[in-house]
C-alpha atoms as a PDB file:
ATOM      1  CA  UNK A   1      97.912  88.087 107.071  1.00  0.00           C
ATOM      2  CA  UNK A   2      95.904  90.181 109.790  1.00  0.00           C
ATOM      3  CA  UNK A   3      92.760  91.679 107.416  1.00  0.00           C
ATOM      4  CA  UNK A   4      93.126  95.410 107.290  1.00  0.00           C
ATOM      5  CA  UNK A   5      89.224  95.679 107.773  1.00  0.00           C
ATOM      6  CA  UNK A   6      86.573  93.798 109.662  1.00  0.00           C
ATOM      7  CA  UNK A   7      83.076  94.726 108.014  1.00  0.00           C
ATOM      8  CA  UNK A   8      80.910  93.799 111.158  1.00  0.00           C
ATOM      9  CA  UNK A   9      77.099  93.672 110.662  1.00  0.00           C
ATOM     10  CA  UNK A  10      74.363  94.029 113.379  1.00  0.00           C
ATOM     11  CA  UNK A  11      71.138  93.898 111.529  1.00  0.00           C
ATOM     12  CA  UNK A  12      70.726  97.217 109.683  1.00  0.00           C
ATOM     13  CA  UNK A  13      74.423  98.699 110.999  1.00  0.00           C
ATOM     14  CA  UNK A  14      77.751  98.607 109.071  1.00  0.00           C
ATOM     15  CA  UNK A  15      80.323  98.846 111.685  1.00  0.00           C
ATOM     16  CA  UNK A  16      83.647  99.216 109.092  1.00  0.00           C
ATOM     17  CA  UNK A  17      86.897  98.985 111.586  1.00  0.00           C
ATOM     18  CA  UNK A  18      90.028  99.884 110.472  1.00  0.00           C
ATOM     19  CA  UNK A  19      92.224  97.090 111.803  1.00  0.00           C
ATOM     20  CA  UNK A  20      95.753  97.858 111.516  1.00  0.00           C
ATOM     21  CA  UNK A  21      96.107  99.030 115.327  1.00  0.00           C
ATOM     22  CA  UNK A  22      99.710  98.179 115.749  1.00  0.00           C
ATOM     23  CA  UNK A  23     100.390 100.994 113.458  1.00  0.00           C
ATOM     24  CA  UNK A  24      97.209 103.361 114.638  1.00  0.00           C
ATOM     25  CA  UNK A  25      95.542 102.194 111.711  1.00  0.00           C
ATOM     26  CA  UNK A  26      97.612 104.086 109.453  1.00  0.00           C
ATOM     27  CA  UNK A  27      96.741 103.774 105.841  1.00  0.00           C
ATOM     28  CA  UNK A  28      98.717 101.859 103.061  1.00  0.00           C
ATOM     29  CA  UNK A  29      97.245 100.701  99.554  1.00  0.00           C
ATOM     30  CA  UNK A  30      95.814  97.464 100.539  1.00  0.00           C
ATOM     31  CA  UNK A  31      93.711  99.345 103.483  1.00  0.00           C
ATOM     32  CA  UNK A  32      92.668 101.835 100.890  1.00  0.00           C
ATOM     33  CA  UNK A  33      91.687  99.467  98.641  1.00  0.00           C
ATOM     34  CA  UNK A  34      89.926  97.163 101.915  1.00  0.00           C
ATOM     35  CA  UNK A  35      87.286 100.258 102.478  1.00  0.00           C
ATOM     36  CA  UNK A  36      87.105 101.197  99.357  1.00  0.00           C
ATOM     37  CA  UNK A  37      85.297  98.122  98.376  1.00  0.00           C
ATOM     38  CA  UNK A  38      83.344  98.023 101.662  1.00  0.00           C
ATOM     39  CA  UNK A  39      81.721 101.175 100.749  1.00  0.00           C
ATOM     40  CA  UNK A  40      80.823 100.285  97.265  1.00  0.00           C
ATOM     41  CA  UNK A  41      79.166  97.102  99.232  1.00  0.00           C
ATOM     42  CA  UNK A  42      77.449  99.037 101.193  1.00  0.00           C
ATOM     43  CA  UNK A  43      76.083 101.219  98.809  1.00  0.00           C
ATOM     44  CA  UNK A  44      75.085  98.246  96.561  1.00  0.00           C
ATOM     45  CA  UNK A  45      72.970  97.095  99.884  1.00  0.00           C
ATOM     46  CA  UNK A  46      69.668  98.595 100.350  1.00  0.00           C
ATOM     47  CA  UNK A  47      69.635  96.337 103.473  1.00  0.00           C
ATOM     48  CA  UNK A  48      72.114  98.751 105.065  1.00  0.00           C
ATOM     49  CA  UNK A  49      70.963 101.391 106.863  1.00  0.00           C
ATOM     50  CA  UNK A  50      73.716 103.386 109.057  1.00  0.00           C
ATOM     51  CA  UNK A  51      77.605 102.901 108.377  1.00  0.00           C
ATOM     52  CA  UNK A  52      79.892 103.386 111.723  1.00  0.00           C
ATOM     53  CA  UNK A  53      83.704 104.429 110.535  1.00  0.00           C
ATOM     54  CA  UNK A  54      85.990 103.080 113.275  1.00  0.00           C
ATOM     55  CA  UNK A  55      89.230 102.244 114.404  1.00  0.00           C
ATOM     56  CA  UNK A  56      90.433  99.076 116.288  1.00  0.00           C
ATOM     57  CA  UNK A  57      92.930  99.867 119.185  1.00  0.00           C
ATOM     58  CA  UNK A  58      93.947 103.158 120.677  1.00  0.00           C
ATOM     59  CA  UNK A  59      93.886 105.448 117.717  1.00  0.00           C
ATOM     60  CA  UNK A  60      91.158 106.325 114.660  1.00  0.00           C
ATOM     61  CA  UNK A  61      93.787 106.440 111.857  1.00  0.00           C
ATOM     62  CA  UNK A  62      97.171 107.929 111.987  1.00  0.00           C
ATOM     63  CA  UNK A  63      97.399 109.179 108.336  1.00  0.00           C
ATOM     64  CA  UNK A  64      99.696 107.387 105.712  1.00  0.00           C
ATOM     65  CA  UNK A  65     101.752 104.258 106.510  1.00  0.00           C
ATOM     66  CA  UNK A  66     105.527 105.723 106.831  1.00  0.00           C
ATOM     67  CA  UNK A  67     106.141 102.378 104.836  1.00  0.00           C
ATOM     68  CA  UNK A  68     104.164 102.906 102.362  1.00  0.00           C
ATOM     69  CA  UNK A  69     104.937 106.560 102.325  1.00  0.00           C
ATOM     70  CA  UNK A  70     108.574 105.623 102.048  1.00  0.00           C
ATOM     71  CA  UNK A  71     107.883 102.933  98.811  1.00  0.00           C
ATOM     72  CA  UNK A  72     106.243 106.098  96.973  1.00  0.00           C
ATOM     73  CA  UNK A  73     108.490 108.556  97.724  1.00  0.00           C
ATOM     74  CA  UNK A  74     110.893 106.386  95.446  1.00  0.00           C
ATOM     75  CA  UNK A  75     108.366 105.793  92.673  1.00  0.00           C
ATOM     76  CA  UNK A  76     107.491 107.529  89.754  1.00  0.00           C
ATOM     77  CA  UNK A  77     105.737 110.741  89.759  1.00  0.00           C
ATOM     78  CA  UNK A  78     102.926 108.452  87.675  1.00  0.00           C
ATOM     79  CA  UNK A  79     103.123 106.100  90.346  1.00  0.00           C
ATOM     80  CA  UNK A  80     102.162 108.458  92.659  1.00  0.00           C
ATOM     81  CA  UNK A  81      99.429 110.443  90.669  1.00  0.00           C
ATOM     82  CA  UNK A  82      97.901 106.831  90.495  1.00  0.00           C
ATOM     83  CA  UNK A  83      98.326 105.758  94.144  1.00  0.00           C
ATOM     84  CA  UNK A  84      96.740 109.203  95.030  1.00  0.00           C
ATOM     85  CA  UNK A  85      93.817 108.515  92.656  1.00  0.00           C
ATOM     86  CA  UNK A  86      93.210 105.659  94.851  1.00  0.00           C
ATOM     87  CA  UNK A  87      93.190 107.764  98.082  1.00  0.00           C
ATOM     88  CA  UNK A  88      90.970 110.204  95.961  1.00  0.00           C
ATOM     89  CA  UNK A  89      88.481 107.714  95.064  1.00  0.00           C
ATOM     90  CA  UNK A  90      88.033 106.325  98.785  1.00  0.00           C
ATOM     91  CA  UNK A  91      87.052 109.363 100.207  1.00  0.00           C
ATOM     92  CA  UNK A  92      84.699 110.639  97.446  1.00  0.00           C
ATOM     93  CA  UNK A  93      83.167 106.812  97.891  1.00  0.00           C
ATOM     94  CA  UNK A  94      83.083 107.299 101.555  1.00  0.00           C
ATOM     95  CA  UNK A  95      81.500 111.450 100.893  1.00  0.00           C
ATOM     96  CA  UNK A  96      78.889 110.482  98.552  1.00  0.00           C
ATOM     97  CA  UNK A  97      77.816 106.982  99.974  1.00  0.00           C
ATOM     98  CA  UNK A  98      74.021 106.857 100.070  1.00  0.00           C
ATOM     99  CA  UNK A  99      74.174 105.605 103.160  1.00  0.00           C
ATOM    100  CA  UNK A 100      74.224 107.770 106.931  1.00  0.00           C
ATOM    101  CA  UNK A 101      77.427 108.130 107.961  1.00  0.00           C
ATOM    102  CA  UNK A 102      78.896 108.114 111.823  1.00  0.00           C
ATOM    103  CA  UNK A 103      82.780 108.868 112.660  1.00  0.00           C
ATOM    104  CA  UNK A 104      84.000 107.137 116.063  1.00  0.00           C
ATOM    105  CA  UNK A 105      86.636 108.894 116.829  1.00  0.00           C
ATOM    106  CA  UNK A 106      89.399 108.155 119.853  1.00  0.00           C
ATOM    107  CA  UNK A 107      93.014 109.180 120.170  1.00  0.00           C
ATOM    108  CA  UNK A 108      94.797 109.996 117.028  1.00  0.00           C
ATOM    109  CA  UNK A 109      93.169 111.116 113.237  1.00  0.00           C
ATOM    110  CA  UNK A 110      96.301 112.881 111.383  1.00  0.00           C
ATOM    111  CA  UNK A 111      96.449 113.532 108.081  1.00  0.00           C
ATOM    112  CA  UNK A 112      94.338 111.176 105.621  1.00  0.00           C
ATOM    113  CA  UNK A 113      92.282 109.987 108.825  1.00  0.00           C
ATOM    114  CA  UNK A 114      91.207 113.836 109.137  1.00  0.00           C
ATOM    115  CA  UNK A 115      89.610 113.218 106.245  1.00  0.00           C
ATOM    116  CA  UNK A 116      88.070 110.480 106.900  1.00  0.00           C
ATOM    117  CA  UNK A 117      86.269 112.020 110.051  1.00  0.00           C
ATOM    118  CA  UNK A 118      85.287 115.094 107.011  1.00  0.00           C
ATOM    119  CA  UNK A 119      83.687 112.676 105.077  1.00  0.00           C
ATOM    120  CA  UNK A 120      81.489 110.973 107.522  1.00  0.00           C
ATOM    121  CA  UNK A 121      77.900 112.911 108.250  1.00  0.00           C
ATOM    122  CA  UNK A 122      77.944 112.790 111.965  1.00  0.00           C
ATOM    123  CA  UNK A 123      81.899 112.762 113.464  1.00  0.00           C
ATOM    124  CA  UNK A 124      81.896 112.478 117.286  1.00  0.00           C
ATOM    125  CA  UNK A 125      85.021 111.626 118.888  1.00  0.00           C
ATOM    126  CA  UNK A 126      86.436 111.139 122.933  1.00  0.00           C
ATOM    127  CA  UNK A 127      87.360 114.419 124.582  1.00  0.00           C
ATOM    128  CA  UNK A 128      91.160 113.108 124.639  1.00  0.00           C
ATOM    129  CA  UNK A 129      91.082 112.088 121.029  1.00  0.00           C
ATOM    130  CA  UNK A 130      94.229 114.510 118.791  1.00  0.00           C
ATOM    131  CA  UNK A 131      94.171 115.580 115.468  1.00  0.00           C
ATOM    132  CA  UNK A 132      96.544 117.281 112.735  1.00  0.00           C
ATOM    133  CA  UNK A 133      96.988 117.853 108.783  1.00  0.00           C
ATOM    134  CA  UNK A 134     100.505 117.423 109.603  1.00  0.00           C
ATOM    135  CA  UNK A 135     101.483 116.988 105.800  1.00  0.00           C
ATOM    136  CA  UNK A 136     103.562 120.022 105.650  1.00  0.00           C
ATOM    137  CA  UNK A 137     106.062 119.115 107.876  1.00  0.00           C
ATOM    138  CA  UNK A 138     106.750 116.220 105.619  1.00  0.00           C
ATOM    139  CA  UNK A 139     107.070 118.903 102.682  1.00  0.00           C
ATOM    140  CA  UNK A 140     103.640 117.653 101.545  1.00  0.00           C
ATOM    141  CA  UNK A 141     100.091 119.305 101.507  1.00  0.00           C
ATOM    142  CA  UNK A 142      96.237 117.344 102.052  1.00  0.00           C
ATOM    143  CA  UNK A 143      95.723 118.311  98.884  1.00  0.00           C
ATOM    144  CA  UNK A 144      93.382 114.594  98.339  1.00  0.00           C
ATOM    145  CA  UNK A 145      91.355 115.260 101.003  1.00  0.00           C
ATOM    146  CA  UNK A 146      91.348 118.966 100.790  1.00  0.00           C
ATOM    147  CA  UNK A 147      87.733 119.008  99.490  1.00  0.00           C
ATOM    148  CA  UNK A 148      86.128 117.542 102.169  1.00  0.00           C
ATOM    149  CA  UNK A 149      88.568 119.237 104.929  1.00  0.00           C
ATOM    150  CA  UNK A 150      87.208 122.180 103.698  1.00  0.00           C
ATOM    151  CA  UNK A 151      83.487 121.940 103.513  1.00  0.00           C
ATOM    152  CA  UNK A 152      83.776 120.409 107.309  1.00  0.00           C
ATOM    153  CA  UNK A 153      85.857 123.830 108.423  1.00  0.00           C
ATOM    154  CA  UNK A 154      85.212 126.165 106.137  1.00  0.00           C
ATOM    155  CA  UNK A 155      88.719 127.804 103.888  1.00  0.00           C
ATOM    156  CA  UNK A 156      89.645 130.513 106.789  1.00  0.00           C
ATOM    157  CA  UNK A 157      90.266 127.613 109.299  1.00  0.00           C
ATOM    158  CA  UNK A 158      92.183 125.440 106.569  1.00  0.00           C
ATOM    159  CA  UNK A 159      94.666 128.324 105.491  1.00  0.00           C
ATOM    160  CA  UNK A 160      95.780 127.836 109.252  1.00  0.00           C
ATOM    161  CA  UNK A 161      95.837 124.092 109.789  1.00  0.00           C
ATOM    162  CA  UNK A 162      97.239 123.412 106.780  1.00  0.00           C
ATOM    163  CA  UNK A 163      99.951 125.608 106.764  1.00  0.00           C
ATOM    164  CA  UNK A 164     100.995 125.169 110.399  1.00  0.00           C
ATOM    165  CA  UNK A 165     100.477 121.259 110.762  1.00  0.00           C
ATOM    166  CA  UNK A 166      99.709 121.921 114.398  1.00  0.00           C
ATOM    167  CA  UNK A 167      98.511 119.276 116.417  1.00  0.00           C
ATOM    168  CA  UNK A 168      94.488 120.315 117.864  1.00  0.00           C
ATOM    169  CA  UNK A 169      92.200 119.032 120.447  1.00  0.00           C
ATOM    170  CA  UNK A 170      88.663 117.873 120.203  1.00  0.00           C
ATOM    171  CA  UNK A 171      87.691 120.516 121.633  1.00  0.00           C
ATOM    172  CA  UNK A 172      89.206 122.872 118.909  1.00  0.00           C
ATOM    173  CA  UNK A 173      87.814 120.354 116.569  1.00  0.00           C
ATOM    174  CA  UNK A 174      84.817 120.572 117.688  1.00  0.00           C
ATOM    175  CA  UNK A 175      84.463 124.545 117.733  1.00  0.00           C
ATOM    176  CA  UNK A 176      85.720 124.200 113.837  1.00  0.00           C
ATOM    177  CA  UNK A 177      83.433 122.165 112.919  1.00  0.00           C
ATOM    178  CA  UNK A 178      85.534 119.162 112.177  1.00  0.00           C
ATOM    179  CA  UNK A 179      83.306 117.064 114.784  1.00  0.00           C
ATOM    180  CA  UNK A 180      79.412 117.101 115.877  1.00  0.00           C
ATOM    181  CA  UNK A 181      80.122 116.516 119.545  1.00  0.00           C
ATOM    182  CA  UNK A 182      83.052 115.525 122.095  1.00  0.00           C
ATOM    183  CA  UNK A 183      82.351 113.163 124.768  1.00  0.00           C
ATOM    184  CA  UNK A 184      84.512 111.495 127.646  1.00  0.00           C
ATOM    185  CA  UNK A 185      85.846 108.277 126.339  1.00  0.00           C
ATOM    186  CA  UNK A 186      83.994 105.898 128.219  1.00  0.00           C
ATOM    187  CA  UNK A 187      80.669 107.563 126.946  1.00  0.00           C
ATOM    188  CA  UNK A 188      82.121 107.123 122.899  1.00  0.00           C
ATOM    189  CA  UNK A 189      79.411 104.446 121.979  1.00  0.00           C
ATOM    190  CA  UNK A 190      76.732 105.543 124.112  1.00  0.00           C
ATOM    191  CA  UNK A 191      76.450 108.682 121.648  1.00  0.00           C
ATOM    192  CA  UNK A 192      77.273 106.676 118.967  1.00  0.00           C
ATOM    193  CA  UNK A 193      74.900 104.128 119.449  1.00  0.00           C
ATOM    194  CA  UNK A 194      72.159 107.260 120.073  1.00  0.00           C
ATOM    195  CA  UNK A 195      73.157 108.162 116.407  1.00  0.00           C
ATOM    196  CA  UNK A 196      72.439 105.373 114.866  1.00  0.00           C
ATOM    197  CA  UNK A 197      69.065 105.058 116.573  1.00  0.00           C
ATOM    198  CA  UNK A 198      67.805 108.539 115.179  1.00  0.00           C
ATOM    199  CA  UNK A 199      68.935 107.679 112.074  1.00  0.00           C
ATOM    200  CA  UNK A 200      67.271 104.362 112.415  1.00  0.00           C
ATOM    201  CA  UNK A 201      64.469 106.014 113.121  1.00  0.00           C
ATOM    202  CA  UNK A 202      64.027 108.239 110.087  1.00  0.00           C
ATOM    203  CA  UNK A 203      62.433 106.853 106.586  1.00  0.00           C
ATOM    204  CA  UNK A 204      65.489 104.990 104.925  1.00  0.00           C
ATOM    205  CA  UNK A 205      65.048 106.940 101.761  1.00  0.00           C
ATOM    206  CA  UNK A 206      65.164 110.136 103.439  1.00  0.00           C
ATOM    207  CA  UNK A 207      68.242 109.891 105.662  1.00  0.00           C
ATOM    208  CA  UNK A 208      70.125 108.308 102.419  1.00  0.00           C
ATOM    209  CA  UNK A 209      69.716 110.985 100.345  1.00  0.00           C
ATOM    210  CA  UNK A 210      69.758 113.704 103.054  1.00  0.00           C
ATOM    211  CA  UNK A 211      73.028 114.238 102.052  1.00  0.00           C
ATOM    212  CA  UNK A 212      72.627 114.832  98.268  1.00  0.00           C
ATOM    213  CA  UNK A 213      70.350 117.515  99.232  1.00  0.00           C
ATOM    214  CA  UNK A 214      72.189 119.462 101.195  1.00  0.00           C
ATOM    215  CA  UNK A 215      74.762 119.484  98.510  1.00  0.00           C
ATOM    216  CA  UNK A 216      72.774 120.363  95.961  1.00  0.00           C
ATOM    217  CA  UNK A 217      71.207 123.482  98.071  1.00  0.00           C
ATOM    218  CA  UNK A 218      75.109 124.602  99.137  1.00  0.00           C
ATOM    219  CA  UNK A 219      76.361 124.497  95.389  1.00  0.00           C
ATOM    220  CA  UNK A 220      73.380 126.166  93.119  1.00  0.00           C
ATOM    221  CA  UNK A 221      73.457 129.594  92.795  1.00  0.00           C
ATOM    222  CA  UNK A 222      70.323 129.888  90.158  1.00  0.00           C
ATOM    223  CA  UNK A 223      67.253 130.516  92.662  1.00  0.00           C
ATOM    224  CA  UNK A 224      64.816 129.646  90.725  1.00  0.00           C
ATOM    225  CA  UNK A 225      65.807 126.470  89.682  1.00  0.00           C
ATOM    226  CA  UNK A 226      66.452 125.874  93.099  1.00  0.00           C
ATOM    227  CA  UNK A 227      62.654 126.586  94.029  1.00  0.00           C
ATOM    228  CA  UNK A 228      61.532 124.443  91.049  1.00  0.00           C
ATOM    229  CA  UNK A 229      64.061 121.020  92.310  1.00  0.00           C
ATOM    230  CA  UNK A 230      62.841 121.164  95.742  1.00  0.00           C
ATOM    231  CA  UNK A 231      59.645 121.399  95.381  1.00  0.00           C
ATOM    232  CA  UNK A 232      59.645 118.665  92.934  1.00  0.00           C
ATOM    233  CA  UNK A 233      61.503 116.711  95.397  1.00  0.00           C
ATOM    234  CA  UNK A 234      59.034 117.407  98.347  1.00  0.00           C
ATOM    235  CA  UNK A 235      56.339 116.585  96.143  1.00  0.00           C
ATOM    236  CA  UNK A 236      57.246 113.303  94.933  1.00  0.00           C
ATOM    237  CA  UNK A 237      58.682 112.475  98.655  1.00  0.00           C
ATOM    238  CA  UNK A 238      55.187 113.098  99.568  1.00  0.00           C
ATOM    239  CA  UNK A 239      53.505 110.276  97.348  1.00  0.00           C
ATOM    240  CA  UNK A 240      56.071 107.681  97.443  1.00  0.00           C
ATOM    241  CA  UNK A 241      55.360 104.909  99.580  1.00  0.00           C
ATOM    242  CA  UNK A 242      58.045 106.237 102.165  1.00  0.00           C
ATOM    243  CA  UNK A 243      56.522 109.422 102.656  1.00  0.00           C
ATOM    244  CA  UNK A 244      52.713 108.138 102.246  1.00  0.00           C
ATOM    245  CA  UNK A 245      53.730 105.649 105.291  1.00  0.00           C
ATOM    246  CA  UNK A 246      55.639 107.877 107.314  1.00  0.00           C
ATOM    247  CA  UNK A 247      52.757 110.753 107.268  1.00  0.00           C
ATOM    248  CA  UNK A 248      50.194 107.984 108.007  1.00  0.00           C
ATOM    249  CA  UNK A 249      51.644 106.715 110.728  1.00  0.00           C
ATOM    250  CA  UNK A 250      52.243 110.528 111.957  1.00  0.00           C
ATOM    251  CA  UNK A 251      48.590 110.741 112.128  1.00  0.00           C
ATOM    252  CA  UNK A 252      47.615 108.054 113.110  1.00  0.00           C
ATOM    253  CA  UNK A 253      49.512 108.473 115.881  1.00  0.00           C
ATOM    254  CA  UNK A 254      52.040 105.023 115.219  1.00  0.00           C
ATOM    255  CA  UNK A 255      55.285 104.125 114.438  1.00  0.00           C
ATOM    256  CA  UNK A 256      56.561 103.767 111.154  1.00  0.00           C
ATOM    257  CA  UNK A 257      56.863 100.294 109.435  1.00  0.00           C
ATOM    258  CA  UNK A 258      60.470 101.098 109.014  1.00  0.00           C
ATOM    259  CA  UNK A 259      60.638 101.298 112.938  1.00  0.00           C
ATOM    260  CA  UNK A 260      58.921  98.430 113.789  1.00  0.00           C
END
């Protein structure tokens, strides 16, 4: 049997590939539970220091299996609950991974692989590449992945998409905020690749948790305590050995160890 992931390493990079591409690497419960556990690797490995989310053959993801779809529509409403629990617990894995985050995106991400791209921290994707939350023509809503779908575009855009299940461009992706940046195909890892070397570039610590930060900021709504967190945070970024290294080498006008 074909493994529905290949975790490839190269050094410090992650590249997780969804590898089901004779179905557009369309999700079913053994794919699910395939990244699933690659994430919670990842996380567990400090040697890690950029995850790229991509998809063998022509498409990203394609949403749900219609296989698989059709074996739950005949289960149990428990069934289901707990199949979507699974779902639920990839992409809050895949959200809250301290570990940067980069989206490859070409040709199709419908449905769950929508969320997907939402999750990662940097989505860029090939100016021909489609995308839809095309669960309500199946009678259905993106109600797992609504959280995420929602911080990317923001609860005016996702009354629309959601209701219609139109099919939209990268371009219209883009200019929702789904993606960071549209490029022609044959330039996809070029800006990938320049990704990862930014990120590469920044203090480990700091990109990792760059992310916790600015969910923090978005969600608290008491001012002061905000004040009083971040600059506790600053200041103890500011002694650690990260930050004592990366300001020395600042002045000292040299690269960091963690570039070296």
């Amino acid at each position: 049997m074909t493994n529905p992931l290949l975790n490839l390493r190269e050094g410090p990079i992650a590249r997780l590939r969804l590898n089901r591409p004779e179905l557009h690497n369309a999700f079913d419960a053994m794919l699910i539970a395939a990244l699933t556990g690659a994430l919670e690797a990842v996380a567990a490995d400090d040697s890690v220091r950029v995850v790229v989310l991509e998809g063998e053959g022509p498409s990203f993801s394609a949403g749900a299996d219609l296989n698989w779809m059709r074996g739950m529509a005949a289960a149990s409403e428990e069934a289901n609950r707990t199949d979507s629990l699974a779902l639920a617990r990839l992409m809050r894995t895949l959200d809250e991974l301290p570990r940067p985050t980069i989206a490859r995106v070409q040709g199709a991400a419908f449905g769950g692989g929508v969320g997907l791209v939402a999750c990662c921290d940097i989505a860029i994707a090939a100016s021909d590449a489609k995308f839809g939350l095309t669960e309500s023509k199946l009678g259905l809503l993106p109600a797992v992945i609504s959280p995420y779908v929602l911080d990317a575009i923001g609860p005016r855009q996702a009354r629309r998409w959601f209701a219609t299940a139109e099919t939209f461009d990268a371009a219209t992706a883009l200019d929702i905020g789904l993606l960071h940046q549209v490029v022609a195909g044959d330039a996809l890892d070029e800006a990938v690749q320049r990704q990862v070397d930014l990120l590469l570039k920044a203090g480990p610590h700091a990109s990792s948790q760059a992310k916790s930060l600015v969910r923090r900021v978005a969600f608290e709504r008491d001012r002061d305590r905000l004040d009083h967190d971040n600059a506790a945070l600053i200041a103890r970024l500011r002694v650690s050995d990260e930050g004592q290294e990366g300001l020395g080498a600042f002045l000292d006008k040299r690269k960091p160890r963690w570039c070296q």
